[in-house]
Protein backbone atom coordinates (compact mmCIF):
# COMPACT_ATOMS: atom_id res chain seq x y z
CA UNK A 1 0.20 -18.14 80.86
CA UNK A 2 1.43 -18.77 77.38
CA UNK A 3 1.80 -16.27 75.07
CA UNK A 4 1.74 -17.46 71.29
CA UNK A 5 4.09 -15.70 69.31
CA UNK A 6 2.08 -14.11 66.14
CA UNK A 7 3.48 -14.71 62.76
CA UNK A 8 4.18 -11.22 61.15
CA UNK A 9 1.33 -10.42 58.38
CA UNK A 10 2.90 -8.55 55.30
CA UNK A 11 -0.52 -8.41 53.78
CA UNK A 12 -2.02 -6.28 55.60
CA UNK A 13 -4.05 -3.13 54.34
CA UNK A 14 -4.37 -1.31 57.64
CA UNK A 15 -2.72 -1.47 60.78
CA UNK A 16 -4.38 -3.94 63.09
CA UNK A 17 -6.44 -6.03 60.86
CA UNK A 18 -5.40 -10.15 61.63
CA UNK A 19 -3.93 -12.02 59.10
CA UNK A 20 -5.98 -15.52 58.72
CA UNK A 21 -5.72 -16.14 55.19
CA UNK A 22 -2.40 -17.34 54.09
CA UNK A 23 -0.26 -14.79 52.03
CA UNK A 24 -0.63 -15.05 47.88
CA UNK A 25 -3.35 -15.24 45.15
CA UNK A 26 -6.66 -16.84 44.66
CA UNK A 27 -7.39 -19.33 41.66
CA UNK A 28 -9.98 -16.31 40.88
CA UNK A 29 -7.37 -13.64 40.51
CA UNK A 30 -5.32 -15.41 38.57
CA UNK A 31 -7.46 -16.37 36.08
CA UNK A 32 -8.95 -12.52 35.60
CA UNK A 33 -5.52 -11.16 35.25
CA UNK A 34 -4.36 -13.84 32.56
CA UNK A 35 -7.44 -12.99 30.90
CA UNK A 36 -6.61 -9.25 31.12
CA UNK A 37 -3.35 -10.27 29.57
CA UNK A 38 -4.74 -12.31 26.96
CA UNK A 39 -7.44 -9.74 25.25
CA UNK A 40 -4.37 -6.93 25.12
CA UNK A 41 -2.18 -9.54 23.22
CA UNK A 42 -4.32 -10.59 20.67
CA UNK A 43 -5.53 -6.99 20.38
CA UNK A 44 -1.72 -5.97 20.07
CA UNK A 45 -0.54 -9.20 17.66
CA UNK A 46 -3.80 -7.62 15.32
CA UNK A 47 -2.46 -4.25 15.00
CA UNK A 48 1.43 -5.39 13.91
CA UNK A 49 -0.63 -7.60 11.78
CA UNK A 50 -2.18 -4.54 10.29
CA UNK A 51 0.81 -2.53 10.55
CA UNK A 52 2.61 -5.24 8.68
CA UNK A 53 0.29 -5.16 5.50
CA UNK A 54 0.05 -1.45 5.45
CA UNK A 55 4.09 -1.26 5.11
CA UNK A 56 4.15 -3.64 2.53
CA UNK A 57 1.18 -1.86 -0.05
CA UNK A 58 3.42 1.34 1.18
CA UNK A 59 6.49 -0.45 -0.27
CA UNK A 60 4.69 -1.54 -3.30
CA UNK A 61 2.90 1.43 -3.95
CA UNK A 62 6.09 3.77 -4.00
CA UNK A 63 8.23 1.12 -6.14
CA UNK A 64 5.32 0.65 -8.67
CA UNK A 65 4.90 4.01 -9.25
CA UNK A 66 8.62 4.66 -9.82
CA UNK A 67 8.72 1.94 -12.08
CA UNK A 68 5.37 3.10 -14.22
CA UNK A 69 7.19 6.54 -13.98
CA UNK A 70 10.64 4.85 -15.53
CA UNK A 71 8.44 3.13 -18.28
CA UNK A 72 6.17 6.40 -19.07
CA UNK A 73 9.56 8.23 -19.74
CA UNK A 74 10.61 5.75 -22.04
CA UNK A 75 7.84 5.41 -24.12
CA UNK A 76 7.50 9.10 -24.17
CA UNK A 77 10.69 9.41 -26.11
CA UNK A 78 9.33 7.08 -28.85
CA UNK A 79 8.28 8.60 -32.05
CA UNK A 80 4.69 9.81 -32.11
CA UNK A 81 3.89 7.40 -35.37
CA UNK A 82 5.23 4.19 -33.57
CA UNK A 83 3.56 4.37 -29.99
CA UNK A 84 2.20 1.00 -29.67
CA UNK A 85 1.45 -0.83 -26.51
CA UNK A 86 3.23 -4.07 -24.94
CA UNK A 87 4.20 -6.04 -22.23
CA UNK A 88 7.36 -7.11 -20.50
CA UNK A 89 9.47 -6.73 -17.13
CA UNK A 90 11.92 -4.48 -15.86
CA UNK A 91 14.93 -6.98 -15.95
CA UNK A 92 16.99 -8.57 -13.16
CA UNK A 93 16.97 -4.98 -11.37
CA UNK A 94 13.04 -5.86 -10.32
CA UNK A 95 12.81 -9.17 -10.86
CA UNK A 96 9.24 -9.58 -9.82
CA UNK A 97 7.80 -6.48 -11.30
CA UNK A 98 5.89 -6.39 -14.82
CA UNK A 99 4.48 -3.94 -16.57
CA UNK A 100 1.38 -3.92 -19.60
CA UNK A 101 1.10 -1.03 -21.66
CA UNK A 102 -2.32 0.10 -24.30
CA UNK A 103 -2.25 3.06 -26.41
CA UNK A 104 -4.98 4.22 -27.80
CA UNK A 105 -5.55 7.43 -30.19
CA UNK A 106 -7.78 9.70 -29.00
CA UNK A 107 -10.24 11.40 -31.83
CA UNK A 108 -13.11 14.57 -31.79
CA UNK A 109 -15.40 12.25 -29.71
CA UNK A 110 -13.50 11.55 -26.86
CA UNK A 111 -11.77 15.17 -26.82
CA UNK A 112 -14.66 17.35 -28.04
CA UNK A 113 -11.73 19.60 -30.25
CA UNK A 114 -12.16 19.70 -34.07
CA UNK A 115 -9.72 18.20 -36.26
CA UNK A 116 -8.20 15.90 -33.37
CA UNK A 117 -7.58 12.77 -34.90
CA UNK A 118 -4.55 11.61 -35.17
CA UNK A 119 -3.21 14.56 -32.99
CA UNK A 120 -3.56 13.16 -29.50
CA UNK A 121 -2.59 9.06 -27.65
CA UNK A 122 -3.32 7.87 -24.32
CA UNK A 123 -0.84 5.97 -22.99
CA UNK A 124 -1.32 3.71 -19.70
CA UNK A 125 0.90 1.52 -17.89
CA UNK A 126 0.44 -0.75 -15.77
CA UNK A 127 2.98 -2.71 -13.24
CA UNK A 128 2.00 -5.36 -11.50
CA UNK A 129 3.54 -7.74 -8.44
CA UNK A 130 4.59 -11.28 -9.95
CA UNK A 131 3.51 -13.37 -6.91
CA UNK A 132 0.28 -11.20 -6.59
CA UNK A 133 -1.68 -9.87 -10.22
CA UNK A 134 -4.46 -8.39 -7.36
CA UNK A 135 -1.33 -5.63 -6.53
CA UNK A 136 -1.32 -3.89 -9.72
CA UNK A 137 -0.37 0.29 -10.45
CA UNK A 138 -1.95 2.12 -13.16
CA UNK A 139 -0.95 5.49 -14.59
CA UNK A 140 -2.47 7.19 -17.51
CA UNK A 141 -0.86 10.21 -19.52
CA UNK A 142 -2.24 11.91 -22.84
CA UNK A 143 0.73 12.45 -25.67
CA UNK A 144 0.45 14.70 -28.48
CA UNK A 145 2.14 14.63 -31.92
CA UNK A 146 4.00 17.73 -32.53
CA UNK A 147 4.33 17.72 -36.17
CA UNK A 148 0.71 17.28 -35.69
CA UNK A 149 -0.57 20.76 -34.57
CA UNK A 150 1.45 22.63 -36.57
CA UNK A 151 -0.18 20.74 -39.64
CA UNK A 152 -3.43 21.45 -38.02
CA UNK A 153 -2.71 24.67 -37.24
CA UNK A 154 -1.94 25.86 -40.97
CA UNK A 155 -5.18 24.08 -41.95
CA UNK A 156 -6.93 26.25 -39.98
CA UNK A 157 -5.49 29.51 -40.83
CA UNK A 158 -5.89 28.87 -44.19
């Protein structure tokens, strides 16, 4: 009698059990776990994408407003009289930052307070991104004139 010699089975789930199929992977398996793989990359490549864009309107929104800050501060130590808007950019510093400014006067029908013309400006900048006018950062501030109220203040006493 021959005896055949068995080939040893390492796939195996339980003791016993024969091993007829050769060792390895079907076609099927393969193709489910590339797909597997696929759908998490393209799910993961989205979210850097998103990640990506948030950091850079992050970046811009915390450089604009320093910047709008920096040209507030200026144009707050202008004379009351000669507040006027413009336009122009903040040099070779930020090369591809600009800002607009508008000042307006504000008088009794925007304020509602007697005898405010001529008293109180609103002043608002605005910086944009060169490469992108959509990215743009608006502050607003109201100014008064100091010589102003105490003119309007004697007025009133009177």
């Amino acid at each position: 009698m021959l005896f055949r010699k068995r080939k040893p089975c390492f796939n195996k789930s339980r003791q016993g059990a024969s091993c007829d199929r050769p060792a390895g992977f079907t076609l099927l398996e393969v193709m489910i776990a590339v797909a597997l793989i696929a759908i998490a990359l393209v799910t993961l490549i989205g979210a850097q994408a998103q990640s990506v864009s948030m950091a850079t309107a992050s970046r811009f929104d915390a450089m604009a407003s320093l910047l709008a800050q920096w040209k507030l501060t200026e144009l707050s130590l202008v004379d009351f009289a000669q507040l006027t808007g413009g336009t122009g950019n903040f040099g070779e510093d930020y090369p591809h930052f600009s800002w607009k400014s508008e000042v307006n006067d504000l008088g009794e029908s925007e304020t509602g307070i007697r005898g405010a013309g001529g008293l109180l400006k609103v002043i608002e900048v605005t910086v944009m991104l060169d490469q992108d006018q959509t990215r743009t950062f608006t502050v607003r501030t109201i100014v008064s004139n100091p010589q102003g109220w105490t003119k309007s203040a004697g007025r009133n006493e009177q």
